[in-house]
Protein backbone atom coordinates (compact mmCIF):
# COMPACT_ATOMS: atom_id res chain seq x y z
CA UNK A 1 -19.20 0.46 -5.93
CA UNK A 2 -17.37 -1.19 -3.12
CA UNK A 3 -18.42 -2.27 0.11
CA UNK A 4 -16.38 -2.65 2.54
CA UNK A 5 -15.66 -2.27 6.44
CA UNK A 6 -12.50 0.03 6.35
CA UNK A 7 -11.29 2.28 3.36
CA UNK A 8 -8.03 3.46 3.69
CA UNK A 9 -6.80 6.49 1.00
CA UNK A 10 -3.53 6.09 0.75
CA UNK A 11 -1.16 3.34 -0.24
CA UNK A 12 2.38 4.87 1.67
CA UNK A 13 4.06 2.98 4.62
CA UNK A 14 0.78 3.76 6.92
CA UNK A 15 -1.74 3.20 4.96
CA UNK A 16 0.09 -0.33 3.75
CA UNK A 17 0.72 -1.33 7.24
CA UNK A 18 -2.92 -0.40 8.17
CA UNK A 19 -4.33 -2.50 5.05
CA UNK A 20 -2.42 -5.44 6.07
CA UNK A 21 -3.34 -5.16 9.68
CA UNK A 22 -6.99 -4.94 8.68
CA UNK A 23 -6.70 -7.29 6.80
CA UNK A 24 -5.16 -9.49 8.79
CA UNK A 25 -7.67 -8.75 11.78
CA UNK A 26 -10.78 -10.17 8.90
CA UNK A 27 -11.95 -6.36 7.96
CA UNK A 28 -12.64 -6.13 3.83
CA UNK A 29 -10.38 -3.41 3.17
CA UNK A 30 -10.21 -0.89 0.38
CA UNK A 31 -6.88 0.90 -0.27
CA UNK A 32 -7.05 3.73 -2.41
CA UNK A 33 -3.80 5.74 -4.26
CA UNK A 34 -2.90 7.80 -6.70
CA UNK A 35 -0.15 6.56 -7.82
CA UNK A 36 0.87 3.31 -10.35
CA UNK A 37 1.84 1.50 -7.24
CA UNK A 38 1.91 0.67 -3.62
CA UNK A 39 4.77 2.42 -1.41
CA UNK A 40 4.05 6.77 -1.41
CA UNK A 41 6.95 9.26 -1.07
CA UNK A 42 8.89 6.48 0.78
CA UNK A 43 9.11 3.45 -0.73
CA UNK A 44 8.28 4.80 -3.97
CA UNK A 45 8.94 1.83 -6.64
CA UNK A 46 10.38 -0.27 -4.23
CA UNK A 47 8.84 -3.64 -5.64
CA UNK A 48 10.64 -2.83 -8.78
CA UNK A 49 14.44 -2.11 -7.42
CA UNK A 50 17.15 -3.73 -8.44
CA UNK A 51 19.98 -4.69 -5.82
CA UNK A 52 22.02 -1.60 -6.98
CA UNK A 53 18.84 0.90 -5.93
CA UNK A 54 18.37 -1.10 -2.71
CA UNK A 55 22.02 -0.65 -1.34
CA UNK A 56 22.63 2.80 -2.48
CA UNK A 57 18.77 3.46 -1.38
CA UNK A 58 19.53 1.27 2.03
CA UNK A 59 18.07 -1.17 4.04
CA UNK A 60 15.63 1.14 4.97
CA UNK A 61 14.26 1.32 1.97
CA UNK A 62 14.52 -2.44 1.47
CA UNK A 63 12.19 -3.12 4.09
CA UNK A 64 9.46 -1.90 1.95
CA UNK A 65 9.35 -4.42 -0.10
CA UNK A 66 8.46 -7.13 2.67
CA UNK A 67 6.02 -4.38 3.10
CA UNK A 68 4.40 -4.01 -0.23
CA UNK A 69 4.91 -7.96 -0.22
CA UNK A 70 2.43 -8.25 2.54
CA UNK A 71 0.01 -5.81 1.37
CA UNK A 72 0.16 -8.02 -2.18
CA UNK A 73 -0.75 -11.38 -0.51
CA UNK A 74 -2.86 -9.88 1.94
CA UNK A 75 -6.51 -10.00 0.83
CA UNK A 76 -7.25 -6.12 0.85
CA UNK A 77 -8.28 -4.51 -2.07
CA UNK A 78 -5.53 -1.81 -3.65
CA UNK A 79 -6.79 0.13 -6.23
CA UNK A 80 -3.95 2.39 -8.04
CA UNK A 81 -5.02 5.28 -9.86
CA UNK A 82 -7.88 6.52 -7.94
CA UNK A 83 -8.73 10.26 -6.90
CA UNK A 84 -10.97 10.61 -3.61
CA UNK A 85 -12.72 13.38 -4.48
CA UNK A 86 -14.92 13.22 -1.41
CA UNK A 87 -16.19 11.16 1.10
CA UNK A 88 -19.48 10.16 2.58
CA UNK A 89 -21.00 7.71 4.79
């Protein structure tokens, strides 16, 4: 078990920027997803584009990379493959 001071489910564009933030701010920070990686609907993949996906995805969809970029050298915790089944204090 974890402890932590914020735990964010999650790991799309809000939940990244809100991890990083946190992070940032000296909160221990738990980010929770389903998926494989960091990035949701959105930026789905992004840290593993090539330049052809980035410029027919757009620069958009670049940016999430510096995104997922920070969240990676941040020091919050992202744990991939997790289910939140429920939630208590």
């Amino acid at each position: 078990m974890h402890e932590v001071d914020l735990l964010i489910v999650g790991a799309g564009p809000a939940g990244m920027a809100a991890a990083v933030a946190a992070s940032q701010a000296g909160l221990k920070v738990l980010l929770l997803d389903e998926q494989p990686g960091a990035g949701g609907q959105i930026y789905r993949s992004v840290t593993r584009s090539d330049p052809r996906r980035l410029k027919i995805l757009g620069a958009d969809y670049a940016r999430g990379a510096d995104l997922a970029g920070a969240l990676a050298a941040s020091e919050a915790s992202h744990v991939s493959g997790a289910t939140v089944w429920q939630m208590q204090p």
